[in-house]
N, C-alpha and C. Protein backbone atom coordinates (compact mmCIF):
# COMPACT_ATOMS: atom_id res chain seq x y z
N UNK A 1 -16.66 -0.74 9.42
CA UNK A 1 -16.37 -1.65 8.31
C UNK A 1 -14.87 -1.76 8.11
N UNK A 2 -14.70 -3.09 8.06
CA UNK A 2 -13.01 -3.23 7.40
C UNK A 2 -12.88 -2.64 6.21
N UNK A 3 -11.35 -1.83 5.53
CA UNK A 3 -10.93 -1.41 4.91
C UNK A 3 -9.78 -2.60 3.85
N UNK A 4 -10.54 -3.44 2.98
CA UNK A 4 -9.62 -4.26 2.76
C UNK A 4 -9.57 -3.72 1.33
N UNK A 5 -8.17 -3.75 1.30
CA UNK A 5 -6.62 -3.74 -0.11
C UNK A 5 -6.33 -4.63 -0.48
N UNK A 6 -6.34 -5.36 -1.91
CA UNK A 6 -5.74 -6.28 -2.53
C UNK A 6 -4.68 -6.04 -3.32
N UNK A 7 -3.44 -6.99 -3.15
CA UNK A 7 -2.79 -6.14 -4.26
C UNK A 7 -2.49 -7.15 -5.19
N UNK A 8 -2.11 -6.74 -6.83
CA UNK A 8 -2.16 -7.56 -7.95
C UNK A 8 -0.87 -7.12 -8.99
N UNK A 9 -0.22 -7.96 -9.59
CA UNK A 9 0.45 -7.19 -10.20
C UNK A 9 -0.64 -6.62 -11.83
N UNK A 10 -1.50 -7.15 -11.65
CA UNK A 10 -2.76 -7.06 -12.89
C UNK A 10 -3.80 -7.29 -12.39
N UNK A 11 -4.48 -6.02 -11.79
CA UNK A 11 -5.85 -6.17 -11.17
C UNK A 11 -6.95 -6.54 -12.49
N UNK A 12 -6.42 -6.25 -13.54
CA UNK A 12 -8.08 -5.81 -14.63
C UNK A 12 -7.93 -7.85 -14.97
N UNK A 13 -7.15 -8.30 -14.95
CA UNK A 13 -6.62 -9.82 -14.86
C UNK A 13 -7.79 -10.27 -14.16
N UNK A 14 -7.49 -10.08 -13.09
CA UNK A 14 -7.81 -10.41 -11.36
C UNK A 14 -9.62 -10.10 -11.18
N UNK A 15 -9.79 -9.15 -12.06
CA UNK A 15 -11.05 -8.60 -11.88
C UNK A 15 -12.06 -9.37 -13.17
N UNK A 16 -11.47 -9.73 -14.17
CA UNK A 16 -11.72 -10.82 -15.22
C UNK A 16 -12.35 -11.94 -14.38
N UNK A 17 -12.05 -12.41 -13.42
CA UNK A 17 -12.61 -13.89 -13.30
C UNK A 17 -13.58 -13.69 -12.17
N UNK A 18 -14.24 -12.63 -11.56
CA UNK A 18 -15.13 -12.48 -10.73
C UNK A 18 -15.98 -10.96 -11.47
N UNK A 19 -17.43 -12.15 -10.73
CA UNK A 19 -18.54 -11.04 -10.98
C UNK A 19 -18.11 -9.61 -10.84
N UNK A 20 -18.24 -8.46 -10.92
CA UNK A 20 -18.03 -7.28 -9.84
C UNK A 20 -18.91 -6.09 -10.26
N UNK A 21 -19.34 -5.24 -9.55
CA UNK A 21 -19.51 -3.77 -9.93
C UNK A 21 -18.14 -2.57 -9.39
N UNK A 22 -17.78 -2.17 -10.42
CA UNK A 22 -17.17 -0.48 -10.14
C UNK A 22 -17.43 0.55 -8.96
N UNK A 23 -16.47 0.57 -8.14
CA UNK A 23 -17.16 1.55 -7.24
C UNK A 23 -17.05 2.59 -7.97
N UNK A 24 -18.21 3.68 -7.50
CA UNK A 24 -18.04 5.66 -7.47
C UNK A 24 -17.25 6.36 -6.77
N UNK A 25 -17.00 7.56 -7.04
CA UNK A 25 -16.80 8.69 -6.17
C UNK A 25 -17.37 9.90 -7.25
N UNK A 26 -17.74 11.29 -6.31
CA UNK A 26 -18.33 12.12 -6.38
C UNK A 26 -17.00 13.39 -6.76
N UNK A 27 -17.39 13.30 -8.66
CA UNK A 27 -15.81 14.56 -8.60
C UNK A 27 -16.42 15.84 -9.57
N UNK A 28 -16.15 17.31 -9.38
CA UNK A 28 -16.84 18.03 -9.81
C UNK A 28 -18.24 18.11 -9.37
N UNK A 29 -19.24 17.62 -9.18
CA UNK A 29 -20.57 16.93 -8.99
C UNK A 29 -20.64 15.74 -9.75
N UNK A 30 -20.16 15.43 -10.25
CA UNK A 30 -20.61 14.11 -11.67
C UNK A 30 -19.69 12.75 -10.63
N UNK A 31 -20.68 11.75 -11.20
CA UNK A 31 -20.12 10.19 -10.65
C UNK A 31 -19.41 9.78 -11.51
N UNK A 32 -18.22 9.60 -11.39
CA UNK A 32 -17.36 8.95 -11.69
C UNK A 32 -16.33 7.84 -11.09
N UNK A 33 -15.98 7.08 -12.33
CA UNK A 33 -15.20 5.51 -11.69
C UNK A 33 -14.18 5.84 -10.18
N UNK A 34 -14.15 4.96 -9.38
CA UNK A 34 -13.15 5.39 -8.15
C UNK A 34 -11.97 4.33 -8.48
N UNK A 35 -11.06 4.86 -8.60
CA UNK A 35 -9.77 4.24 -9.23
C UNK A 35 -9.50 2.77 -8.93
N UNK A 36 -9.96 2.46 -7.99
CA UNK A 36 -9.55 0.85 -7.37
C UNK A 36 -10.40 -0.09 -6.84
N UNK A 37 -11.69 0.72 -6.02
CA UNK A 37 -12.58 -0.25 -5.73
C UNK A 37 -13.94 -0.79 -6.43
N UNK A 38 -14.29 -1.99 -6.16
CA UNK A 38 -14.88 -2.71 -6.69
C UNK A 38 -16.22 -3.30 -5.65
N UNK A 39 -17.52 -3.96 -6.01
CA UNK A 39 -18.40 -4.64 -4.77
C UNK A 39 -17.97 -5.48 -5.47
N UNK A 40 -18.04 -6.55 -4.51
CA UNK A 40 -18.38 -8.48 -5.12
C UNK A 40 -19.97 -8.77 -4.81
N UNK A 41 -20.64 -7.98 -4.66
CA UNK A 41 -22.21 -8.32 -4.00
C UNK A 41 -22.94 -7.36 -4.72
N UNK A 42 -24.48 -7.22 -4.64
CA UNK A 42 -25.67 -6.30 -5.74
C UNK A 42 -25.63 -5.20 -4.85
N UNK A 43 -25.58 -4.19 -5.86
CA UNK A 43 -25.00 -2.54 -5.37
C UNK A 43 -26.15 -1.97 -6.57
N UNK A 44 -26.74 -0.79 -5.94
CA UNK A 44 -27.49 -0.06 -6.97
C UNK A 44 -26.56 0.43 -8.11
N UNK A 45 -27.23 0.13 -9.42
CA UNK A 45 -26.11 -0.07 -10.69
C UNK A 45 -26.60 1.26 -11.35
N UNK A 46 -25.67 2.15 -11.49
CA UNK A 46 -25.92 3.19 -12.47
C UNK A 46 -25.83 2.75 -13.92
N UNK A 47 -26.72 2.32 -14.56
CA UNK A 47 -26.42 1.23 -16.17
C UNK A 47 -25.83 2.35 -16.69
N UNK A 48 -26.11 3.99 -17.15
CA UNK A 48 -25.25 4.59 -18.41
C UNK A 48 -23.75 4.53 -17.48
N UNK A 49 -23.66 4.91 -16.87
CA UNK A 49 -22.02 4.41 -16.64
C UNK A 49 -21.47 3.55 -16.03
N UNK A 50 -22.44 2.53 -15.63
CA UNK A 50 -21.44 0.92 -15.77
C UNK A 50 -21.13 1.10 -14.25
N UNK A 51 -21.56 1.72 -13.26
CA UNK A 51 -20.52 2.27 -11.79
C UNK A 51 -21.53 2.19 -10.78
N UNK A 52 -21.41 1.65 -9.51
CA UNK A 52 -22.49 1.76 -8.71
C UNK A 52 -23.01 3.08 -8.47
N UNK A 53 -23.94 3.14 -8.37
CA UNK A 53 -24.99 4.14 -8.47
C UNK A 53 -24.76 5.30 -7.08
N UNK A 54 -24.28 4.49 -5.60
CA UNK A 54 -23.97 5.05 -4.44
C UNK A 54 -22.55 5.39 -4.43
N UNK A 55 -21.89 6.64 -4.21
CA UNK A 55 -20.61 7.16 -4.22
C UNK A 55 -19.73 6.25 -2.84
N UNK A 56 -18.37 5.81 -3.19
CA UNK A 56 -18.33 4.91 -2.45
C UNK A 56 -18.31 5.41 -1.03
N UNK A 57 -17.84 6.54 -0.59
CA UNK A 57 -17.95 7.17 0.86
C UNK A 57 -19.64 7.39 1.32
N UNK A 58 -20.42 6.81 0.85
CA UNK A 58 -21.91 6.96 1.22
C UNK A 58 -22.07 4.85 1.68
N UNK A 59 -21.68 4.78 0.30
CA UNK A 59 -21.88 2.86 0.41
C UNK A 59 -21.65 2.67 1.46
N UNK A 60 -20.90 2.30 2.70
CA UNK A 60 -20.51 1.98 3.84
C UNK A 60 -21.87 2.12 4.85
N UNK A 61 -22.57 3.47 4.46
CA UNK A 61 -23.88 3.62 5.87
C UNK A 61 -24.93 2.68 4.79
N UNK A 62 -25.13 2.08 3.69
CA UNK A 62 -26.16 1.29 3.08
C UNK A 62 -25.60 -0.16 3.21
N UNK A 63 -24.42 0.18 4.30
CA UNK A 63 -23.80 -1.96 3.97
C UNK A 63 -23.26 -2.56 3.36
N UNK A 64 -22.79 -1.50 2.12
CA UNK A 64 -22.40 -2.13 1.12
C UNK A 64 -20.57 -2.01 1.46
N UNK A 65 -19.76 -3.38 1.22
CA UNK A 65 -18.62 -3.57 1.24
C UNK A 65 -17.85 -3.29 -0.09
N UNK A 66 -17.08 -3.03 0.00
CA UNK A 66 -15.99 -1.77 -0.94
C UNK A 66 -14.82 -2.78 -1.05
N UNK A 67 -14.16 -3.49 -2.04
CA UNK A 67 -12.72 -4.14 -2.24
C UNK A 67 -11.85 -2.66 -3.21
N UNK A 68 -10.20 -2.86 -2.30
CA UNK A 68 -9.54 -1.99 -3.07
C UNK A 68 -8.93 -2.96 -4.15
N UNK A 69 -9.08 -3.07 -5.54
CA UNK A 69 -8.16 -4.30 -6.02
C UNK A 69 -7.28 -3.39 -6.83
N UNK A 70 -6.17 -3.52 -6.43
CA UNK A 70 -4.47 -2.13 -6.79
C UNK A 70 -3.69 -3.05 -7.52
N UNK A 71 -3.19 -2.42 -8.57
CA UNK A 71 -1.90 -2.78 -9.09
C UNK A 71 -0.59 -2.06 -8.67
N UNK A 72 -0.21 -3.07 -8.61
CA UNK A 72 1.56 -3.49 -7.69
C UNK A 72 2.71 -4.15 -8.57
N UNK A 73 2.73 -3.16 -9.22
CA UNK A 73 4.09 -3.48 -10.22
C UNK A 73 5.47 -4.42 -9.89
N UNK A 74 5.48 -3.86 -8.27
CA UNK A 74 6.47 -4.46 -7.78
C UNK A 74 6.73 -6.48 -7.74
N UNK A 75 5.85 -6.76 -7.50
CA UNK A 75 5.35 -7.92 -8.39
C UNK A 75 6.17 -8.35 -9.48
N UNK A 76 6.44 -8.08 -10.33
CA UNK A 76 6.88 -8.30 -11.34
C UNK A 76 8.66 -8.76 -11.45
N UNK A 77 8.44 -10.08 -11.80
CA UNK A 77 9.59 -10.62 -11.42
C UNK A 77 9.72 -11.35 -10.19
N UNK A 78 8.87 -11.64 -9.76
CA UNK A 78 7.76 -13.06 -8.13
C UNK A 78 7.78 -13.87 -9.25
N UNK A 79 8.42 -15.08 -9.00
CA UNK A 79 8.16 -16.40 -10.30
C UNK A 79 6.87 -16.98 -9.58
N UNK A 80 6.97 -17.34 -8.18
CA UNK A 80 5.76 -17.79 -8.25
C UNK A 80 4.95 -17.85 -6.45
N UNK A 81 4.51 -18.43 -5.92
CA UNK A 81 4.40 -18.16 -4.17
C UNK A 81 5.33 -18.65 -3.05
N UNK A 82 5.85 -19.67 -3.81
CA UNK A 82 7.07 -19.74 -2.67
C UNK A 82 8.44 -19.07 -2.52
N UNK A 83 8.30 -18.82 -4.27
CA UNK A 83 9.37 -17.25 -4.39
C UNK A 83 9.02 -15.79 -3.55
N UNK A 84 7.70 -15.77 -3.45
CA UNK A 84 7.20 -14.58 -2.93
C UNK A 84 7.76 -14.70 -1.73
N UNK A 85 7.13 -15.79 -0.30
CA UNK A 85 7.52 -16.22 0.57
C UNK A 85 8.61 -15.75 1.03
N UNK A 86 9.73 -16.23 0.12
CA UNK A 86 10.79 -16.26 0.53
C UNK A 86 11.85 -15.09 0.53
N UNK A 87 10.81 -14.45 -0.68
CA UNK A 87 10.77 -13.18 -0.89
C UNK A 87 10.53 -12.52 0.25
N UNK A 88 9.45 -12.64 0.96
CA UNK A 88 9.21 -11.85 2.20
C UNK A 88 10.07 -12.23 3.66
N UNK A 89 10.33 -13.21 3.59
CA UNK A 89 10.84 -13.72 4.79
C UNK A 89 12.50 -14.30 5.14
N UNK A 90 13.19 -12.76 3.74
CA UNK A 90 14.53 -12.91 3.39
C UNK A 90 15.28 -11.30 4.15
N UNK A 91 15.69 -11.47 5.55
CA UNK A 91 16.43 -10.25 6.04
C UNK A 91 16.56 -9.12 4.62
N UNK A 92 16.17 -7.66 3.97
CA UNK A 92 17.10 -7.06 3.82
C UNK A 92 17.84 -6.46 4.17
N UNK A 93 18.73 -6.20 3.63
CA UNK A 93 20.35 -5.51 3.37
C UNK A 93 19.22 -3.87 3.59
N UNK A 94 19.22 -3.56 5.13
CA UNK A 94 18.15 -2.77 5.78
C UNK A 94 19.13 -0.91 5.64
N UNK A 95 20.50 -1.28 5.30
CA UNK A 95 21.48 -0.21 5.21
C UNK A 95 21.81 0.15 3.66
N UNK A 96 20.79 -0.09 2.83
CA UNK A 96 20.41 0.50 1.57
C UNK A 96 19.04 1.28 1.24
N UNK A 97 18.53 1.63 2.40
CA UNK A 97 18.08 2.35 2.67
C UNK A 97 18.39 3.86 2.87
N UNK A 98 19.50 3.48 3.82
CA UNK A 98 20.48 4.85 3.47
C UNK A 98 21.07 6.01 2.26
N UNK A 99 20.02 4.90 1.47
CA UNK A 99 21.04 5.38 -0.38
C UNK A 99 19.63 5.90 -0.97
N UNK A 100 19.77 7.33 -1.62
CA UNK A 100 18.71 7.84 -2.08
C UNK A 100 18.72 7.04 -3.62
N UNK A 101 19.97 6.96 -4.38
CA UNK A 101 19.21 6.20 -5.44
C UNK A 101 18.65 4.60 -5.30
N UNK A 102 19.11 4.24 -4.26
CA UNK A 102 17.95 2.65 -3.99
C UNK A 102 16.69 2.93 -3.46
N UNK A 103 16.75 3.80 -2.80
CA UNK A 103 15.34 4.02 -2.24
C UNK A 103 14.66 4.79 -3.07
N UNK A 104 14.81 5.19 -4.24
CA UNK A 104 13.92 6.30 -5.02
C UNK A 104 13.31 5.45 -6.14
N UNK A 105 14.05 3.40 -5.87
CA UNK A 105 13.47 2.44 -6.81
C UNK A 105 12.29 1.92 -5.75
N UNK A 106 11.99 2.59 -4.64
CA UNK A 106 11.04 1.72 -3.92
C UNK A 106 9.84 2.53 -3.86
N UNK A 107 8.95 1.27 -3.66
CA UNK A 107 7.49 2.07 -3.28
C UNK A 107 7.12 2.22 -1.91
N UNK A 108 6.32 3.25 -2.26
CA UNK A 108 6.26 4.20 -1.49
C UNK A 108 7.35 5.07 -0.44
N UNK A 109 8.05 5.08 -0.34
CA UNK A 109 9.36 5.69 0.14
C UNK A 109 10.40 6.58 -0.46
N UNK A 110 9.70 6.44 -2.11
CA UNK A 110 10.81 6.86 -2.81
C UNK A 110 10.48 8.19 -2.63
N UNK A 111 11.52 9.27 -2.73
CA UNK A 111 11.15 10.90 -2.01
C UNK A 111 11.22 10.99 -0.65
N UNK A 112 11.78 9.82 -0.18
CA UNK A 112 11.65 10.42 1.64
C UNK A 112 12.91 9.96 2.30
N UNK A 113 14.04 9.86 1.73
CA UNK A 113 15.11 9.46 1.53
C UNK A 113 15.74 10.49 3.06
N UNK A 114 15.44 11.38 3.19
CA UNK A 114 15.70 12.07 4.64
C UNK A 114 15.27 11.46 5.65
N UNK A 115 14.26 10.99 5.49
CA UNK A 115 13.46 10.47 6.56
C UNK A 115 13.91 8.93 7.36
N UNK A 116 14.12 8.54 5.69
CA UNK A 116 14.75 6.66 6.28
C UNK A 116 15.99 7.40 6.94
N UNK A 117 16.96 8.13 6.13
CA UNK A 117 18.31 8.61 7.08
C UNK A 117 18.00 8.87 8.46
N UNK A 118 17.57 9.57 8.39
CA UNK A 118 17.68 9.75 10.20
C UNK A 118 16.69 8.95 10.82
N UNK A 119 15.93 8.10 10.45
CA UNK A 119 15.00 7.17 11.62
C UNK A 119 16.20 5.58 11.44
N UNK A 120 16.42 5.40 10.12
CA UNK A 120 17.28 4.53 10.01
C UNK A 120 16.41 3.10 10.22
N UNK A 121 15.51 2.76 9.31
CA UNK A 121 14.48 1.49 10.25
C UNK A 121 15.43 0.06 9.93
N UNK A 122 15.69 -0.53 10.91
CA UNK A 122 16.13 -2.08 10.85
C UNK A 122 15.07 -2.95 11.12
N UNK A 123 13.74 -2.67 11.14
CA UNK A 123 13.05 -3.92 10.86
C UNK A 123 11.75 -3.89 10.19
N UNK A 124 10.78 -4.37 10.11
CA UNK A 124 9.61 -4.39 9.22
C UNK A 124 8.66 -3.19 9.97
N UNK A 125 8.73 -3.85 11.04
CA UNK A 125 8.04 -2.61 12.31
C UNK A 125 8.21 -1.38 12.01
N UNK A 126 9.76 -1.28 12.53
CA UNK A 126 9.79 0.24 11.89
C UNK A 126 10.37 0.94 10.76
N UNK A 127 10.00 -0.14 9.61
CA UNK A 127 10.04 0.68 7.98
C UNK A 127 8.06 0.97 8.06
N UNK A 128 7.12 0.38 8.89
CA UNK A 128 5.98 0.44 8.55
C UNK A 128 5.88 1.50 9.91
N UNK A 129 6.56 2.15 10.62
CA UNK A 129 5.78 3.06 11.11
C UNK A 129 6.90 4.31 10.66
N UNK A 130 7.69 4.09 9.80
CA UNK A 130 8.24 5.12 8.70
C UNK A 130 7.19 5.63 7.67
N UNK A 131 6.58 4.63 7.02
CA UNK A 131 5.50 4.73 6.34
C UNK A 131 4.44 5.65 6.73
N UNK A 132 4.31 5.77 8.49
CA UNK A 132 3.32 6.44 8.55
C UNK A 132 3.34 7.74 9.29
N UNK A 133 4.60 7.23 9.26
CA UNK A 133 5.46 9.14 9.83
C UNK A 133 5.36 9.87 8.59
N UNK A 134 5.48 9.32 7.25
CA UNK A 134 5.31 10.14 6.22
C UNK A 134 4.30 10.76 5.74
N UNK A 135 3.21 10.53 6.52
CA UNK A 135 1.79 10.94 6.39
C UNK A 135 1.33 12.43 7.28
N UNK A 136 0.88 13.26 6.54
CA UNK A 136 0.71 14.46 7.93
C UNK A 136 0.39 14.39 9.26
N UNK A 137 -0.19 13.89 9.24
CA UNK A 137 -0.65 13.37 10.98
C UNK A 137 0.93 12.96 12.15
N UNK A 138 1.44 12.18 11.32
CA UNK A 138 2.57 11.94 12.43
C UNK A 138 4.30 12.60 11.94
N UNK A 139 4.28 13.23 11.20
CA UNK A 139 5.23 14.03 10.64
C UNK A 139 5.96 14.64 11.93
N UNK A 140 4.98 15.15 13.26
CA UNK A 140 5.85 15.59 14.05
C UNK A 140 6.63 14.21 14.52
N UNK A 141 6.53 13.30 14.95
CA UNK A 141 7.49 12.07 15.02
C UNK A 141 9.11 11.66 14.36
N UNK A 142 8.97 12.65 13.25
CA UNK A 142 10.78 12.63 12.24
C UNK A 142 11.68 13.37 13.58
N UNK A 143 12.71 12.60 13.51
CA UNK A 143 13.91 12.97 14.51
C UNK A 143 13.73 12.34 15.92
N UNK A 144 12.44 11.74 16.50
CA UNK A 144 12.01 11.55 17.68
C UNK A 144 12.87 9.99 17.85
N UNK A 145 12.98 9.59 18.97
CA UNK A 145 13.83 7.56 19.28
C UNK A 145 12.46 6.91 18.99
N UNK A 146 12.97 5.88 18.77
CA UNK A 146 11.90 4.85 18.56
C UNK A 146 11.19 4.27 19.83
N UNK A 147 11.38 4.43 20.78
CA UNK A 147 10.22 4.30 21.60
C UNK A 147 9.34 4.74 21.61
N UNK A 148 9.89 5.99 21.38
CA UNK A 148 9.05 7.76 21.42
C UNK A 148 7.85 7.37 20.01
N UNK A 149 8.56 6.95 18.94
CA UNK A 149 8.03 6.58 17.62
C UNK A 149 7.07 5.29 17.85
N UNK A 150 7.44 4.50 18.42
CA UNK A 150 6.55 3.59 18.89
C UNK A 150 5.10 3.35 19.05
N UNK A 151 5.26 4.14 20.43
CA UNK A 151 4.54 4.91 21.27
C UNK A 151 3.21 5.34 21.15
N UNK A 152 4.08 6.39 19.80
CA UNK A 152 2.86 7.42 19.39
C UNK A 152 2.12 7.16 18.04
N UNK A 153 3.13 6.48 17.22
CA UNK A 153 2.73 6.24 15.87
C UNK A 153 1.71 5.68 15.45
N UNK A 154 0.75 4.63 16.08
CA UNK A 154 -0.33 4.20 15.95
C UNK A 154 -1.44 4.46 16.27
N UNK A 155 -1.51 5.80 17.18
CA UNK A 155 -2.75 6.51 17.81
C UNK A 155 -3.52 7.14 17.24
N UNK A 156 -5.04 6.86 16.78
CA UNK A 156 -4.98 7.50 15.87
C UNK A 156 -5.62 9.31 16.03
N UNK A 157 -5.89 9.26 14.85
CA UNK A 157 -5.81 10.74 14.52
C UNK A 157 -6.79 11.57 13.63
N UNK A 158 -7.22 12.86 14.13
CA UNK A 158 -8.06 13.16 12.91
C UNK A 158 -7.45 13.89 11.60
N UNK A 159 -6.14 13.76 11.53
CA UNK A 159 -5.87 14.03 10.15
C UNK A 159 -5.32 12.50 9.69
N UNK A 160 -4.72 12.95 8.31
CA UNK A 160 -4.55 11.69 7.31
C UNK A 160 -3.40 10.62 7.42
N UNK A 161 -3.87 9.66 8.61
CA UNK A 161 -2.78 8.71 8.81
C UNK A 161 -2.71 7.29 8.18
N UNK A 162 -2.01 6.77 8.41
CA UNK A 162 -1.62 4.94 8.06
C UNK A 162 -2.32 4.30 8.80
N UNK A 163 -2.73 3.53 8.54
CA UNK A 163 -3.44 2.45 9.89
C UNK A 163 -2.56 1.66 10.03
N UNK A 164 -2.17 0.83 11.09
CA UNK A 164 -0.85 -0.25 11.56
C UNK A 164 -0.70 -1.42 10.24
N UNK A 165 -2.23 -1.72 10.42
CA UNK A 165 -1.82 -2.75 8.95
C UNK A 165 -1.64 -2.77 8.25
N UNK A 166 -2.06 -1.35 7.16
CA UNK A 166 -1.92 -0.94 6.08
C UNK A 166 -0.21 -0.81 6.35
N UNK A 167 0.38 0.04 7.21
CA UNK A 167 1.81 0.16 6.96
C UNK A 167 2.45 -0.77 7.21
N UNK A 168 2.32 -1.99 7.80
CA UNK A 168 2.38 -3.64 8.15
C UNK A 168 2.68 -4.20 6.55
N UNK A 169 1.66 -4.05 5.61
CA UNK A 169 1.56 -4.74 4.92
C UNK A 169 2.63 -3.99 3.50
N UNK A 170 2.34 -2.55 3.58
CA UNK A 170 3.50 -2.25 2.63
C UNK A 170 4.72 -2.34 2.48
N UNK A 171 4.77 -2.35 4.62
CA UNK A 171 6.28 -2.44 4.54
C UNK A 171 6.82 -4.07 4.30
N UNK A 172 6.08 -4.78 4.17
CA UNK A 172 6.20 -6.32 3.61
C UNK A 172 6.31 -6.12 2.56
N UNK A 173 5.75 -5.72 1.54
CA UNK A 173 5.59 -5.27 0.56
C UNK A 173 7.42 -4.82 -0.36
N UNK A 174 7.28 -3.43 0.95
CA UNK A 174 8.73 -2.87 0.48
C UNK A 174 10.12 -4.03 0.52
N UNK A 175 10.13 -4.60 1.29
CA UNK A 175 11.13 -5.45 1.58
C UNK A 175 11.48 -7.08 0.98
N UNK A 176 9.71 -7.19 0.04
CA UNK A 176 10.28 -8.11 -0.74
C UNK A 176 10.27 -7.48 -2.66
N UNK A 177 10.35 -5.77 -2.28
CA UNK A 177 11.09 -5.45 -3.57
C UNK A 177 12.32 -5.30 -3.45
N UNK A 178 13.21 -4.87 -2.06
CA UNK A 178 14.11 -4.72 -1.85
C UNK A 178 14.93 -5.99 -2.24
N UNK A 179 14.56 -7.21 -1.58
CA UNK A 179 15.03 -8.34 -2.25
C UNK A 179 15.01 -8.52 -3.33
N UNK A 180 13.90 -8.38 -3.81
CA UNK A 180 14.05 -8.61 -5.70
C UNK A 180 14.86 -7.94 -6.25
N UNK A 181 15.17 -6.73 -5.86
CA UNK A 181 15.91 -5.72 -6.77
C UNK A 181 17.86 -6.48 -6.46
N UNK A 182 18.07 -6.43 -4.89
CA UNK A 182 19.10 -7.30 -4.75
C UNK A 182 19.59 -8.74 -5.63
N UNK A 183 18.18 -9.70 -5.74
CA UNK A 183 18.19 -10.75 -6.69
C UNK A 183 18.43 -10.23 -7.95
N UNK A 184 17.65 -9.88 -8.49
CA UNK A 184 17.51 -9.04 -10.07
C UNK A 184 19.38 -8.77 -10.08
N UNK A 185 19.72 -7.72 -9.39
CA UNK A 185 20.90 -6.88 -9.67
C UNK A 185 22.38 -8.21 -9.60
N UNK A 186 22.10 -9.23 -8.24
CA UNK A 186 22.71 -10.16 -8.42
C UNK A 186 23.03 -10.80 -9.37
N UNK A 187 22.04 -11.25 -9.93
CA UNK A 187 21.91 -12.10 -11.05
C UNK A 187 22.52 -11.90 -12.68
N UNK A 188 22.15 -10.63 -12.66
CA UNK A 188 22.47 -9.88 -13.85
C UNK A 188 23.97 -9.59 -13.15
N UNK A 189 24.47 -9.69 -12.73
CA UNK A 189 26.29 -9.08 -12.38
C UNK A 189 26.89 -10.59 -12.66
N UNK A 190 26.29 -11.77 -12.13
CA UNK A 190 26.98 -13.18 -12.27
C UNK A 190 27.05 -13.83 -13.88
């Protein structure tokens, strides 16, 4: 089954205008809400707590499809989709990365401020297989050339890695906060 992530700067918004059920997860023994996902389709309904009835790591062998719908703060301050766009498809200033207090305004990266230093990523590619060097699984990869990083970074693994797209998509993600924050900081100095 695909693993699909939505991101929102206001999921409970987002989740307002479509049917949905609550996914589960299994904590202590007791079912409780799973922080992000949602069905769009009929899922056995636990009525006293409002939450599908199947824990969502079980749903998958009954068929049932799982949406992550996440709030993404970073968002905030996107006027509208062609701002986003352009947002995404605006070179950053890839040597502010180098700076632990710019990078400690970004998501997911912030705390790994060693890591961008010495891999040093100049492009989307490899800020998203930075992303997944930060994950245990490929941790031995810090200090290695980027071929080497290349190479290996997407293979997967039985401990807890990134999948290519997932770090594909954050590191899109990262780089049109990087811009915003550049815009934002611009703007406010003029």
């Amino acid at each position: 089954m695909p693993d699909i992530d939505i991101d929102f700067l206001d999921r409970e918004q987002a989740l307002g205008l479509f049917k949905h059920i609550r996914a589960s997860r299994i904590d202590d023994g007791e079912l409780v809400k799973h922080n992000t996902g949602v069905y769009f389709h009929n899922v056995p309904l636990n009525a006293v707590k409002n939450l599908c009835a199947v824990p969502y790591d079980l749903a998958e062998d009954h068929g049932f499809f799982k949406v992550d719908m996440l709030n993404v703060s970073i968002y905030k301050g996107v006027r509208d989709e062609s701002h986003l766009i352009e947002l995404m498809n605006r070179e950053p200033l890839w040597d502010l990365l180098q700076q632990d207090d710019f990078t400690g305004m970004l998501f997911h990266v912030n705390g790994h401020g060693d890591i961008l230093r010495q891999l040093k990523p100049s492009s989307i590619e490899q800020l998203a297989a930075v992303l997944a060097i930060i994950r245990p699984a490929k941790r031995y990869l810090i200090g290695k050339d980027w071929n080497t990083v290349m190479r290996e970074v997407w293979t997967k693994s039985d401990e807890y890695f990134f999948k290519k797209s997932h770090a594909t998509a954050y590191a899109v993600a990262i780089v049109v906060q990087m811009n915003l924050i550049c815009e934002q900081l611009n703007s406010s100095s003029n």
